[in-house]
N, C-alpha and C. Protein backbone atom coordinates (compact mmCIF):
# COMPACT_ATOMS: atom_id res chain seq x y z
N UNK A 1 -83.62 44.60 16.44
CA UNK A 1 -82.88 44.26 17.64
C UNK A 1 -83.75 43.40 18.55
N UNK A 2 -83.14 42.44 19.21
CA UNK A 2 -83.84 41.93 20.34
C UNK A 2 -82.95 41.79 21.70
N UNK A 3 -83.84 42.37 22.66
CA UNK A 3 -82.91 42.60 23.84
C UNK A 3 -83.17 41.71 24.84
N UNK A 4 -82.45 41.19 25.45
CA UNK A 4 -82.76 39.99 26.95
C UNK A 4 -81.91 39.96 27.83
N UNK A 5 -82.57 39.21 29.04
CA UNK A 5 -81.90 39.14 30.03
C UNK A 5 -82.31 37.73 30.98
N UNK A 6 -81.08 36.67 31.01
CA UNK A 6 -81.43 35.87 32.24
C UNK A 6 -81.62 35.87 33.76
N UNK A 7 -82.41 35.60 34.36
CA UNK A 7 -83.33 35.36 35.35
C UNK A 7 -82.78 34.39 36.28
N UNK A 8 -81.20 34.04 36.81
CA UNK A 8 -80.43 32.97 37.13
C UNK A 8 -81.38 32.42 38.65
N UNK A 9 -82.32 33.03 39.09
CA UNK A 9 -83.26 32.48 40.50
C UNK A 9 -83.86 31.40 39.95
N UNK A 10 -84.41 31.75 39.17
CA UNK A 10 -86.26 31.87 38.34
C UNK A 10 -85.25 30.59 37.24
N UNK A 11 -84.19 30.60 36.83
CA UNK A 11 -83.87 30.12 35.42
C UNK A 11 -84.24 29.94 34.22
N UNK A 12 -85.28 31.26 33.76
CA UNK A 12 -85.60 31.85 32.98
C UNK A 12 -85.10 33.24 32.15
N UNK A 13 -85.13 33.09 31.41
CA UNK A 13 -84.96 34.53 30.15
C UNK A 13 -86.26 35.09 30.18
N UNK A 14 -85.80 36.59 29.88
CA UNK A 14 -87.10 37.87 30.21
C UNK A 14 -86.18 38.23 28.80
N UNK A 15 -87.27 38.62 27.17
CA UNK A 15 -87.13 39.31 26.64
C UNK A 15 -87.88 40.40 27.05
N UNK A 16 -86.89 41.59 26.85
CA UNK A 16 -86.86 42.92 27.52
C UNK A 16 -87.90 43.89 25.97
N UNK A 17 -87.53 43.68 25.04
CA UNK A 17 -87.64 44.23 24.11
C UNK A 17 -87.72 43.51 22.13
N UNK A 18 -88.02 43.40 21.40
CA UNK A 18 -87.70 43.11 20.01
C UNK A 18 -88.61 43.95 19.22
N UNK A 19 -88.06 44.50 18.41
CA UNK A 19 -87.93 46.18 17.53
C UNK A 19 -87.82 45.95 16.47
N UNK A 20 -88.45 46.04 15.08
CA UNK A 20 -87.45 46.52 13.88
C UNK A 20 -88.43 47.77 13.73
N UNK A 21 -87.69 48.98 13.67
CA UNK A 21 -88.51 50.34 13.80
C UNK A 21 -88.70 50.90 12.10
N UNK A 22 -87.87 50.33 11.19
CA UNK A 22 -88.60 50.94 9.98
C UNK A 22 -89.25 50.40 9.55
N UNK A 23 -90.81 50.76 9.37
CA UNK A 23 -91.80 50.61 8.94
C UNK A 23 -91.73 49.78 7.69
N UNK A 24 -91.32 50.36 6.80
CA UNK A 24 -90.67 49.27 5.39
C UNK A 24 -89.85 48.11 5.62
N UNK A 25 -89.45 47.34 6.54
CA UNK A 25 -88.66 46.47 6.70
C UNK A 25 -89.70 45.67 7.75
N UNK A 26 -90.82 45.85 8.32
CA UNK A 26 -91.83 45.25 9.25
C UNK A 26 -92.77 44.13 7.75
N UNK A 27 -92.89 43.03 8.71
CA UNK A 27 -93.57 41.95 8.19
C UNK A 27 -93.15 41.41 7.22
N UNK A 28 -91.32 41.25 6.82
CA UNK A 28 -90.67 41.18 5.79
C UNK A 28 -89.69 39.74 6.32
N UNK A 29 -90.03 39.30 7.75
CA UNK A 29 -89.15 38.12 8.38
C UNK A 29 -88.07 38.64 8.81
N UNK A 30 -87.93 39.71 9.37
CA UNK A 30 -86.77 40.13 9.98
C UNK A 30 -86.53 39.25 11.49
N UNK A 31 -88.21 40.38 12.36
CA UNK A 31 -87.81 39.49 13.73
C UNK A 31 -88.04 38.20 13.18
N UNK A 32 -88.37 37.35 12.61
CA UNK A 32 -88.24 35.87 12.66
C UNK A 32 -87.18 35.17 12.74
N UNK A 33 -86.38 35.99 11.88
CA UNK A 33 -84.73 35.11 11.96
C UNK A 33 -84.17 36.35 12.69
N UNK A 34 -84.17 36.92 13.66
CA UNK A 34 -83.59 37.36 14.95
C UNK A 34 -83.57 36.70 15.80
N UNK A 35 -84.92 35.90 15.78
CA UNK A 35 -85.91 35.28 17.03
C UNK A 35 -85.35 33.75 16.93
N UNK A 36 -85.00 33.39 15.44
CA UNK A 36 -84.54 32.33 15.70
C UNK A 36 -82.88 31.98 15.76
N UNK A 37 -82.41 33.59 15.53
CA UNK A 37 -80.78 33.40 16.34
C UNK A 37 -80.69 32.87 17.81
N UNK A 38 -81.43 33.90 18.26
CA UNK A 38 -81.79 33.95 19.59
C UNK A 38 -82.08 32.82 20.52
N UNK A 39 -83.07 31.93 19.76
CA UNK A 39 -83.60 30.70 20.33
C UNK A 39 -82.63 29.53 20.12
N UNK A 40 -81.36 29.64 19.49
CA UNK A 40 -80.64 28.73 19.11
C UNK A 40 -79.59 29.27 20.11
N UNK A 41 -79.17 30.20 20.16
CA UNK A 41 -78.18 30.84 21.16
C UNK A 41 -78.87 30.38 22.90
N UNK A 42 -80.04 30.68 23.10
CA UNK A 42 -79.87 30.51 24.77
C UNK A 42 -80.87 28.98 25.04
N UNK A 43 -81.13 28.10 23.97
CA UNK A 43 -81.05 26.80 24.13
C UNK A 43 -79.73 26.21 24.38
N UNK A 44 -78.88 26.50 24.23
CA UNK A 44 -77.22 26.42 24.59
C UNK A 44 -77.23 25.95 26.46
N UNK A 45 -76.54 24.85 26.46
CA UNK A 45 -76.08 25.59 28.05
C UNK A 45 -75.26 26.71 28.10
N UNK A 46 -75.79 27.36 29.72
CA UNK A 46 -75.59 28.67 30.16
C UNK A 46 -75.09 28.72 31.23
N UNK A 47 -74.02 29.47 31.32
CA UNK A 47 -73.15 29.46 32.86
C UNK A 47 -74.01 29.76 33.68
N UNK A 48 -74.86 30.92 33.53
CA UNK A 48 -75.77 31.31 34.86
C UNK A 48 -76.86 30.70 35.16
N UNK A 49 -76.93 29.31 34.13
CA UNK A 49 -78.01 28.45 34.52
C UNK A 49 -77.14 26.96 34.84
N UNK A 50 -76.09 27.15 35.54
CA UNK A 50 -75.32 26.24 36.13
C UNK A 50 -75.18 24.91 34.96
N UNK A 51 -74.64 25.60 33.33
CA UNK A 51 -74.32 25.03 32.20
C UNK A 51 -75.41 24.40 31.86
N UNK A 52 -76.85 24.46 31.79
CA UNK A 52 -77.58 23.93 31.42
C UNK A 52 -78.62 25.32 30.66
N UNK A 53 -79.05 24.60 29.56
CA UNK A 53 -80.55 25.82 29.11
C UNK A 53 -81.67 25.92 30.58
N UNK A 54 -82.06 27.25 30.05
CA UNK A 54 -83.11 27.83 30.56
C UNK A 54 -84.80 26.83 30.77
N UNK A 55 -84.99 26.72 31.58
CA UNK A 55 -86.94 26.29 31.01
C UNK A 55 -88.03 26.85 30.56
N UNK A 56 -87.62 28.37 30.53
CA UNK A 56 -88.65 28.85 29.96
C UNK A 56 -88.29 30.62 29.25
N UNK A 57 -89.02 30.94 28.45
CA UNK A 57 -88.81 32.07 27.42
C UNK A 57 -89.80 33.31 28.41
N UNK A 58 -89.80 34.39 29.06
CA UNK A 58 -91.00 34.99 29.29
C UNK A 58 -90.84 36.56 28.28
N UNK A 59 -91.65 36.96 28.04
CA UNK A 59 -91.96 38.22 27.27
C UNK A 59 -93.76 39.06 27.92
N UNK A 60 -92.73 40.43 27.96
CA UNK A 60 -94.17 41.01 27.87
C UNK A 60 -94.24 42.55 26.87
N UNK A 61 -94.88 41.43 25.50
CA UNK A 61 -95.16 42.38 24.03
C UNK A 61 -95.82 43.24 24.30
N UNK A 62 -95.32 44.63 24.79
CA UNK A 62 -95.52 45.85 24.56
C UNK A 62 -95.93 46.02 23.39
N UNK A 63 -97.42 46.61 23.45
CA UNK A 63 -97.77 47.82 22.03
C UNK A 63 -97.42 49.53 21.67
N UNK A 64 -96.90 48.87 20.63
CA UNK A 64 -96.55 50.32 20.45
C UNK A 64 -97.30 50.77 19.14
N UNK A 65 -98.17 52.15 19.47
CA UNK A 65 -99.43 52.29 18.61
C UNK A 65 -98.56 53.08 16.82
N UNK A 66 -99.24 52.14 16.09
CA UNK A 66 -99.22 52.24 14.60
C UNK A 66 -97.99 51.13 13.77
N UNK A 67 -97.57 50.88 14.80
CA UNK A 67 -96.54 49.17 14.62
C UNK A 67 -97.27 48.13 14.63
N UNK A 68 -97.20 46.90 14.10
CA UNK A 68 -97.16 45.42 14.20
C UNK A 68 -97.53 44.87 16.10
N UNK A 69 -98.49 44.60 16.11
CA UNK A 69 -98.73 43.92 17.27
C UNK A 69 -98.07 43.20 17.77
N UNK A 70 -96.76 43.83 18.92
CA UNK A 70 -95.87 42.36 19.21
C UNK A 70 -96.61 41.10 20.06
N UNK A 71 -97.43 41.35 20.77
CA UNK A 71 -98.24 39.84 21.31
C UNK A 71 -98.63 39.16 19.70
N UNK A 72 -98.71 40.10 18.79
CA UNK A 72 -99.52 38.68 17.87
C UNK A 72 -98.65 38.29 17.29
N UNK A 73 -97.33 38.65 17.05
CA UNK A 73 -95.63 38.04 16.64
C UNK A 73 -95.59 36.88 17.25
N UNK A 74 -95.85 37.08 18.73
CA UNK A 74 -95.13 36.01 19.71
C UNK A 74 -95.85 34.96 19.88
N UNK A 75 -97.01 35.41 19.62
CA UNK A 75 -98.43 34.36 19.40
C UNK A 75 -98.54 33.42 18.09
N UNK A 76 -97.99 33.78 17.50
CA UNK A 76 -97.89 33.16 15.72
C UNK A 76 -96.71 32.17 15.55
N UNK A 77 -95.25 32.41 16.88
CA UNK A 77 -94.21 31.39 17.51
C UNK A 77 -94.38 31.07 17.84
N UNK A 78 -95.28 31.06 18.87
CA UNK A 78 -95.64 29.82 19.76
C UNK A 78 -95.73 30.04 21.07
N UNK A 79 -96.02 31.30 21.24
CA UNK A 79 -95.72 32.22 22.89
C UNK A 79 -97.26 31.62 23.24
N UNK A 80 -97.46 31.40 24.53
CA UNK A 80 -99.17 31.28 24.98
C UNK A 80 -98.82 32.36 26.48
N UNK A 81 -100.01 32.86 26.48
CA UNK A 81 -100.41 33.81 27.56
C UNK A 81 -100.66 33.07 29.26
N UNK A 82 -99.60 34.29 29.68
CA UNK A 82 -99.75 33.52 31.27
C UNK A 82 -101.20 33.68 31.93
N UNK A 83 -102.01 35.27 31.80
CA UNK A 83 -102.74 35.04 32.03
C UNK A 83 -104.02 35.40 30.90
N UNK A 84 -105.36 34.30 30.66
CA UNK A 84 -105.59 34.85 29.50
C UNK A 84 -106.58 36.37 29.13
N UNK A 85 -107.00 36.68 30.12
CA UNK A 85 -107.54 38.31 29.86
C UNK A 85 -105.93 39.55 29.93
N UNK A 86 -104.89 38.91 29.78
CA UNK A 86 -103.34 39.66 29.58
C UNK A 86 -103.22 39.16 28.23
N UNK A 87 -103.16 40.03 26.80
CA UNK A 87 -102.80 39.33 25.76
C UNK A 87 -100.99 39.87 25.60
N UNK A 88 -100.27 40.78 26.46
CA UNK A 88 -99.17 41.04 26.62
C UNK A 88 -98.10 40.16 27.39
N UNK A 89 -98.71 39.58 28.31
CA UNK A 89 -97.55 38.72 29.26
C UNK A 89 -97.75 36.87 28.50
N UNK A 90 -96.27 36.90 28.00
CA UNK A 90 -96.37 35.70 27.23
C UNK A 90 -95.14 34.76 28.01
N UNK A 91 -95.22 33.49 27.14
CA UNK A 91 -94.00 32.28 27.62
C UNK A 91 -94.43 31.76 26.61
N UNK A 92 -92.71 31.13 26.63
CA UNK A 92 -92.57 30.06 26.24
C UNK A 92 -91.80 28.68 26.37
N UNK A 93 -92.41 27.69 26.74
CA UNK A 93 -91.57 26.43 27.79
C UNK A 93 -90.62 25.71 27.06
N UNK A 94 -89.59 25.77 27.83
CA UNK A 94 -88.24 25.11 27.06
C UNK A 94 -88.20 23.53 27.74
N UNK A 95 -88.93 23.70 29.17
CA UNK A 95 -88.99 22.34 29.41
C UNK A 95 -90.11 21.66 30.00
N UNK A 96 -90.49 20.57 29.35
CA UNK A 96 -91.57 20.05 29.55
C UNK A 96 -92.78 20.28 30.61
N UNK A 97 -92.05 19.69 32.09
CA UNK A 97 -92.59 20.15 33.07
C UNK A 97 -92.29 21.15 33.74
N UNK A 98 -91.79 21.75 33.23
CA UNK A 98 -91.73 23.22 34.29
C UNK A 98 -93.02 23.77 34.37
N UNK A 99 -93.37 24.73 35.19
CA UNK A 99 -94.61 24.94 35.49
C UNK A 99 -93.75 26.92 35.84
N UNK A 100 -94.10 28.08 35.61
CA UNK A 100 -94.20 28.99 35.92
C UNK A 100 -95.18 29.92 36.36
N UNK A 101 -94.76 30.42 37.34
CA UNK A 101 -95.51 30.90 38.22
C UNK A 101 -95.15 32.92 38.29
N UNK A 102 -95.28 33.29 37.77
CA UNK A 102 -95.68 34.62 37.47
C UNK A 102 -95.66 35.59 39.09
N UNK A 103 -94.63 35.90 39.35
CA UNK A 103 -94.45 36.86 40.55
C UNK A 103 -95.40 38.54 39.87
N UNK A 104 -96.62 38.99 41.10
CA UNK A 104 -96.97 39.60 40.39
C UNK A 104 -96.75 40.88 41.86
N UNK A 105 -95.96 41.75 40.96
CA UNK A 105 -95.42 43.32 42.10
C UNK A 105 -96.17 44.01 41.63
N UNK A 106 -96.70 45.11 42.69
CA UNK A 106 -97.11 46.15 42.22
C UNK A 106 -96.78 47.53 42.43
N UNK A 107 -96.63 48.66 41.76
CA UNK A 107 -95.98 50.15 42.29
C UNK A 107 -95.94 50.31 43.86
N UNK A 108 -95.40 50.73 44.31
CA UNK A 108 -95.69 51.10 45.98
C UNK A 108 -95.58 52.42 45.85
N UNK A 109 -96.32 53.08 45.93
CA UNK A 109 -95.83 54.77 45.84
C UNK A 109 -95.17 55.17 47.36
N UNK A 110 -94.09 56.28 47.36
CA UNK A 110 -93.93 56.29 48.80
C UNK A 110 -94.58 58.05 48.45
N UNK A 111 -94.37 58.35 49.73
CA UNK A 111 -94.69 59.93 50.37
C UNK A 111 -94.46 60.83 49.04
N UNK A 112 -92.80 60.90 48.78
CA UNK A 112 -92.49 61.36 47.95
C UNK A 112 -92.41 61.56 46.90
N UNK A 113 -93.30 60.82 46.10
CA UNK A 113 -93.49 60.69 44.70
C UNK A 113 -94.54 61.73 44.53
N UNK A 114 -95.57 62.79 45.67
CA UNK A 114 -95.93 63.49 45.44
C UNK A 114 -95.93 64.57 44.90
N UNK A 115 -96.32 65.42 44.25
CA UNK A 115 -95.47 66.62 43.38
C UNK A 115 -94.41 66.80 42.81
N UNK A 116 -94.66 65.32 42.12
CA UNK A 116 -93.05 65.37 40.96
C UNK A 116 -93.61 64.16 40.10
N UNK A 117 -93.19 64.35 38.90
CA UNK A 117 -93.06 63.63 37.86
C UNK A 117 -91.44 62.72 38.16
N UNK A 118 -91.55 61.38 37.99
CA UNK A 118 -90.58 60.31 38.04
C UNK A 118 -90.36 59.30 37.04
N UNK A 119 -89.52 59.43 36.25
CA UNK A 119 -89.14 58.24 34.96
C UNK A 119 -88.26 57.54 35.69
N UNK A 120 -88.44 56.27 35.16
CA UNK A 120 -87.41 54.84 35.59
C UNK A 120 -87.05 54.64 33.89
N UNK A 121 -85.79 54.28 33.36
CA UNK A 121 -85.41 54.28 32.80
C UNK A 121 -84.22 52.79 32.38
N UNK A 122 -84.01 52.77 31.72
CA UNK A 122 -82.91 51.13 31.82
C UNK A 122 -82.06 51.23 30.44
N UNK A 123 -80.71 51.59 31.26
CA UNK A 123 -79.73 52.29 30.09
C UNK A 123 -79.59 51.37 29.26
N UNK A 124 -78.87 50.16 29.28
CA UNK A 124 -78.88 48.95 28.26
C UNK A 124 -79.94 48.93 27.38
N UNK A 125 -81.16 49.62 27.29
CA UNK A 125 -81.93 49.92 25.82
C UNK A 125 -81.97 50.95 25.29
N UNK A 126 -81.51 51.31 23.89
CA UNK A 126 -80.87 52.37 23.05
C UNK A 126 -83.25 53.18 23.51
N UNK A 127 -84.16 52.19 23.58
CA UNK A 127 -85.39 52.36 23.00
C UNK A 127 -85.67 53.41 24.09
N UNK A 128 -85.42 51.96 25.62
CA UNK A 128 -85.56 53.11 27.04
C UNK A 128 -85.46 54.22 27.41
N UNK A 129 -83.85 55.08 26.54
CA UNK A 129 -83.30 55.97 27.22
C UNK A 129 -84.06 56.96 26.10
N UNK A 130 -84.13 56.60 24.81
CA UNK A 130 -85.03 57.47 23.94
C UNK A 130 -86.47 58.12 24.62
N UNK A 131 -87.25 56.66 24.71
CA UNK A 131 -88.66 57.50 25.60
C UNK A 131 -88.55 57.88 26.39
N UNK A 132 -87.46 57.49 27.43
CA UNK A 132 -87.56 58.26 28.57
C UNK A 132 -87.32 59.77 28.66
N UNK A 133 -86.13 60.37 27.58
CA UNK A 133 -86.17 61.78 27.01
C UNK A 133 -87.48 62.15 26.41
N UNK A 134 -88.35 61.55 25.81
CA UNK A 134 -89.82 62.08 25.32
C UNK A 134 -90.68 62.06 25.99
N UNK A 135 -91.02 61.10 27.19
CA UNK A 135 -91.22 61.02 28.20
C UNK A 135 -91.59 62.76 29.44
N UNK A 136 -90.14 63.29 29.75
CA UNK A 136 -90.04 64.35 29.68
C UNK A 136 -90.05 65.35 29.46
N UNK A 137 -89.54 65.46 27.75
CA UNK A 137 -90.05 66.27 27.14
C UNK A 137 -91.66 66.71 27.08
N UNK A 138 -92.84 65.58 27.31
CA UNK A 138 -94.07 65.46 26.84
C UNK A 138 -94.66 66.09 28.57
N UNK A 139 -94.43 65.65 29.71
CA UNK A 139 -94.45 66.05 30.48
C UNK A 139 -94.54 67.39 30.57
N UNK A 140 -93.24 68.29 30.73
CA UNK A 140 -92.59 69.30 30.96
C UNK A 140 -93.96 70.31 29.52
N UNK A 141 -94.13 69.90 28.76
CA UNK A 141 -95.22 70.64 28.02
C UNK A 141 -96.76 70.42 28.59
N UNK A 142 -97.08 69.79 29.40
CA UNK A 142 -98.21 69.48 29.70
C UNK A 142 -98.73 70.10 30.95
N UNK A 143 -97.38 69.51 31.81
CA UNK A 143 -97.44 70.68 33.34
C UNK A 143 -95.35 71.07 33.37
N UNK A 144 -95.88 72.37 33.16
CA UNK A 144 -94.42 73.25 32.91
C UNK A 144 -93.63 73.16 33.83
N UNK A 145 -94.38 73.43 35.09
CA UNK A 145 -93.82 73.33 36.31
C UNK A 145 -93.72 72.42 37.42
N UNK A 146 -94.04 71.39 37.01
CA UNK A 146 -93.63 70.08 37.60
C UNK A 146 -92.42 69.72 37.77
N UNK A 147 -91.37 69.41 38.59
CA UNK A 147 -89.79 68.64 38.73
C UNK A 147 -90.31 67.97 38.31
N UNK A 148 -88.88 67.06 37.39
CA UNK A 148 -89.36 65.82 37.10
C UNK A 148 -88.01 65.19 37.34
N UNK A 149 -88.08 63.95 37.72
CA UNK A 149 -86.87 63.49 38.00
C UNK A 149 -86.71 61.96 36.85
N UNK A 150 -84.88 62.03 36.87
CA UNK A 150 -85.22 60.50 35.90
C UNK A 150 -84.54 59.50 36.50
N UNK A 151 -84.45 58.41 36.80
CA UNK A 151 -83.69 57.36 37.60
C UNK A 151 -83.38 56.46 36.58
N UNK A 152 -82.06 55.99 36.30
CA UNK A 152 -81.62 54.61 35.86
C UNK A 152 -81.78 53.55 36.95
N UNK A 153 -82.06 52.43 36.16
CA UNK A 153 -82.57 51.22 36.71
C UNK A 153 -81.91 50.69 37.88
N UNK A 154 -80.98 50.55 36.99
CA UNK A 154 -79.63 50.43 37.45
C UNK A 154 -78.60 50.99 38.94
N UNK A 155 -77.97 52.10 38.15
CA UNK A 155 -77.82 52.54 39.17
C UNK A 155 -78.02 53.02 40.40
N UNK A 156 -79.67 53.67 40.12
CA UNK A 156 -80.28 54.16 41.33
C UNK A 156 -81.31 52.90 42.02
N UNK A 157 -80.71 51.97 42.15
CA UNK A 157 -81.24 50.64 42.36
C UNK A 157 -82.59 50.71 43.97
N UNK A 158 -81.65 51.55 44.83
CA UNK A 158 -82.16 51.74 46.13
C UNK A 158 -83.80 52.43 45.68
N UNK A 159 -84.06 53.57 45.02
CA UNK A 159 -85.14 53.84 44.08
C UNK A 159 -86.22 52.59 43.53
N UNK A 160 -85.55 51.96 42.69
CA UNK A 160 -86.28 50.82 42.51
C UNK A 160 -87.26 49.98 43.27
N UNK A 161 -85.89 49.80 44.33
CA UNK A 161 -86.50 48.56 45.43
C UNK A 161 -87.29 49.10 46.49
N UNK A 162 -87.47 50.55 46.86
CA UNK A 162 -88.24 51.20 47.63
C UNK A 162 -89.72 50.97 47.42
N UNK A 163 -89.82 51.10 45.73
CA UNK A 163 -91.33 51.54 45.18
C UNK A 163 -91.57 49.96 44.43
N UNK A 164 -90.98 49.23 45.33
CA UNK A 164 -91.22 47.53 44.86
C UNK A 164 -91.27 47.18 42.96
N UNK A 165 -91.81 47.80 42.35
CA UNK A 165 -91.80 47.78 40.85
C UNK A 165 -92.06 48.57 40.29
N UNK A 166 -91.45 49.71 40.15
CA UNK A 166 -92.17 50.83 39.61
C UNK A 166 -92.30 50.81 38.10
N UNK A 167 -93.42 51.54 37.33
CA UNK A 167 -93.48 51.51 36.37
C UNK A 167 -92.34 52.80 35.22
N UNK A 168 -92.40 52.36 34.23
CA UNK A 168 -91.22 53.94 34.08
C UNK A 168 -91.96 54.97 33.81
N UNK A 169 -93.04 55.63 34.06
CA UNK A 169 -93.46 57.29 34.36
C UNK A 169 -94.35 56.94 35.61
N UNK A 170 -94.28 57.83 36.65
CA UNK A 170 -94.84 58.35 37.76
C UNK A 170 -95.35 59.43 37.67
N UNK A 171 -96.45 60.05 38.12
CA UNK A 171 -96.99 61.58 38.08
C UNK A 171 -97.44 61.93 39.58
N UNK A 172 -97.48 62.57 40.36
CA UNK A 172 -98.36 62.74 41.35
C UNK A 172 -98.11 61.23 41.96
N UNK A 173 -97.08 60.56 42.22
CA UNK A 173 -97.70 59.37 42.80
C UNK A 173 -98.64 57.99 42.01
N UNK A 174 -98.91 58.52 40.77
CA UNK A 174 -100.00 58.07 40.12
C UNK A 174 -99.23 57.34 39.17
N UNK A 175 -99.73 55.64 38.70
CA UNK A 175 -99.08 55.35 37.73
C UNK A 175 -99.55 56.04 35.93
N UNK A 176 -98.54 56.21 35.20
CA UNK A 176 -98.85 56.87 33.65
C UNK A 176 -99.01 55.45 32.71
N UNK A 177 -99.88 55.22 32.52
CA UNK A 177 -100.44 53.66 31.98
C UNK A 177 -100.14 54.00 30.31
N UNK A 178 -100.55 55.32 29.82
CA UNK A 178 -100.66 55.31 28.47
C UNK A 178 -98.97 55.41 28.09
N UNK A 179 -98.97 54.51 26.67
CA UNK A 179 -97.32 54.50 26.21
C UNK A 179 -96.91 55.83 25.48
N UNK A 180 -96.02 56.42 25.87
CA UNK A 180 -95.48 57.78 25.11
C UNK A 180 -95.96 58.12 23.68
N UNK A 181 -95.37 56.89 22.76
CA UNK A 181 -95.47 57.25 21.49
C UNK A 181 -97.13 57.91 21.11
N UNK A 182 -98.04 57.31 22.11
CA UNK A 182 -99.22 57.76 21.94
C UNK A 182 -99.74 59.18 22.51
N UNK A 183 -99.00 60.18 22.16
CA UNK A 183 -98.33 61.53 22.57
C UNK A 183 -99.81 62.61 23.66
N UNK A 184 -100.54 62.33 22.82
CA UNK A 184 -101.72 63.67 22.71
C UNK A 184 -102.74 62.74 24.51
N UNK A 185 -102.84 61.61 24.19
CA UNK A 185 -103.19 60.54 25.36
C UNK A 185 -102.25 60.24 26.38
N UNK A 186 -101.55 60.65 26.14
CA UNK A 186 -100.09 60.40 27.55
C UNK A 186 -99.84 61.55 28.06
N UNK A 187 -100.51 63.16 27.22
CA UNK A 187 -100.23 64.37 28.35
C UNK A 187 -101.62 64.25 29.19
N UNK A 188 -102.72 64.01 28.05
CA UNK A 188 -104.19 64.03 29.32
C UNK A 188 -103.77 63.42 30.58
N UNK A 189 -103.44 62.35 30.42
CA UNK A 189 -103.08 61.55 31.52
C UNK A 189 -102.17 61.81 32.26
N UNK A 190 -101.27 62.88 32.19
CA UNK A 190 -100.21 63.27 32.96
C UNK A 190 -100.84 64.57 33.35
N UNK A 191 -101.83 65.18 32.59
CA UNK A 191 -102.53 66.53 33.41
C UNK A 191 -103.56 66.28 34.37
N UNK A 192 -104.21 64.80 34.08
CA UNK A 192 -105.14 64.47 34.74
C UNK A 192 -104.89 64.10 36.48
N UNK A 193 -103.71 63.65 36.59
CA UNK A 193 -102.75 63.24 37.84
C UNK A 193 -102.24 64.28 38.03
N UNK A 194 -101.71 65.50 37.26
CA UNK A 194 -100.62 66.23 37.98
C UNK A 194 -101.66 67.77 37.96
N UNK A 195 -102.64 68.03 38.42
CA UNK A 195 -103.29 69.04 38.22
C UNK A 195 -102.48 70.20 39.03
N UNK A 196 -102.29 71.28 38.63
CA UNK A 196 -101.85 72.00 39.08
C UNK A 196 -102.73 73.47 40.09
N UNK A 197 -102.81 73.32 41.22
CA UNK A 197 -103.40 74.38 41.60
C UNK A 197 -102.65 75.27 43.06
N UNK A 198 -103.31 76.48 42.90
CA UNK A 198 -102.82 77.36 44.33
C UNK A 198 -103.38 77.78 45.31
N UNK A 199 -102.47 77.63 46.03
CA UNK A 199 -103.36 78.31 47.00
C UNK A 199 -103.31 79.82 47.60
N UNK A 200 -104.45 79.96 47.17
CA UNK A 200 -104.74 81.78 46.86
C UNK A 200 -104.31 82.44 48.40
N UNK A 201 -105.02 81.64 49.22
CA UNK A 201 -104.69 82.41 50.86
C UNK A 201 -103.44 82.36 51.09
N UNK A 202 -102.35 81.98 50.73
CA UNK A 202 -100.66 81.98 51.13
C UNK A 202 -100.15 82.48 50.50
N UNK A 203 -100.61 82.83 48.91
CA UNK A 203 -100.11 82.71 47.55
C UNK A 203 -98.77 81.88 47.37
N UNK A 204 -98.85 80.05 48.29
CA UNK A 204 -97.86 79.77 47.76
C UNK A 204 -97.25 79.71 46.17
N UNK A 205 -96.06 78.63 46.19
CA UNK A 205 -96.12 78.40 44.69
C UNK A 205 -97.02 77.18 44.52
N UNK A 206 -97.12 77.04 43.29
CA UNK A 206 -97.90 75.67 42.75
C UNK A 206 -97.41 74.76 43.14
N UNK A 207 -98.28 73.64 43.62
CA UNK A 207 -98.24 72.33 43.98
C UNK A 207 -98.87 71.79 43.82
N UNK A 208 -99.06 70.20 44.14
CA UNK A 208 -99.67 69.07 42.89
C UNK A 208 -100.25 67.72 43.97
N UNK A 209 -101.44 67.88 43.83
CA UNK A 209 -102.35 66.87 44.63
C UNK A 209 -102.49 65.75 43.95
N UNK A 210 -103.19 64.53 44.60
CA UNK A 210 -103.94 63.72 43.61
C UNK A 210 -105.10 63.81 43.74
């Protein structure tokens, strides 16, 4: 599968995602002729690019550990790196001179992201809504008693735009950098942020510092 979305400000395409998840069917030219449906489809004029193609392709090839390196897929098409110590944030220019310029947001934590675990999630990917259930699941075993809350992208939009870009796991306020699938390294890191301790003189309940 390959998933996208146009950028009608920017007049750019953001691939969101490109997947082939069985292992036996990887490095066999699948994504290649996905990639080149794809590239034939939104070279097209585009209504939301006021009937004209896009100028530029952006991607950012997520690794996902014991798969095919997607930066070195996109790198082997013809993707070059926006910035070069980032081998994940790629492009690719549809028109000559365009020049892109890379808006760079960062988490804003507010007050409340304290003592709770927070997934951002984005229903339109069958992949999203998967980790984001393992996500939780992996959590909820690591620190038991943590809330955890889950937000679609989407709908809970006001969420979004509060915490300027949030990443999709929050702990303590803290961003969760390591990717799920990498299971045993994504609870350290969620115990390491969400430590759980009490306080003996109140005997409240547990609560969660950074």
């Amino acid at each position: 599968m390959i998933k996208y979305e146009p950028v009608p400000d920017k007049k750019i395409i953001e691939i969101n995602c490109i997947f082939v998840p069985e292992k036996e069917f990887q490095r066999k030219g699948v994504a290649k002729n996905i990639f080149k449906s794809f590239f034939e489809e939104v070279n097209r004029p585009q209504k939301y690019f006021n009937n004209e193609p896009p100028d530029e392709i952006v991607v950012y090839a997520f690794q996902v550990p014991g798969w095919y390196p997607q930066h070195l897929f996109f790198e082997k098409i013809g993707f070059k790196r926006v910035y070069e110590d980032n081998p994940y944030l790629m492009y690719y220019l549809l028109k000559e001179d365009f020049i892109y310029e890379h808006e760079k947001k960062t988490y804003k934590p507010v007050s409340e992201d304290k003592g709770k675990a927070i997934i951002f999630y984005n229903p339109s990917c069958p992949w999203s809504v998967h980790f984001s259930e393992l996500m939780k699941a992996k959590i909820k075993e690591a620190l038991p008693d943590i809330p955890v809350l889950m937000y679609n992208r989407f709908e809970d939009k006001e969420e979004v735009i509060k915490r300027i870009n949030p990443p999709d796991c929050i702990v303590n306020a803290k961003e969760i950098n390591t990717f799920i699938l990498d299971e045993e390294n994504f609870k350290k890191e969620v115990k390491k942020f969400g430590m759980r301790i009490r306080d003996t003189k109140s005997n409240s309940q547990p609560y969660f510092l950074i």
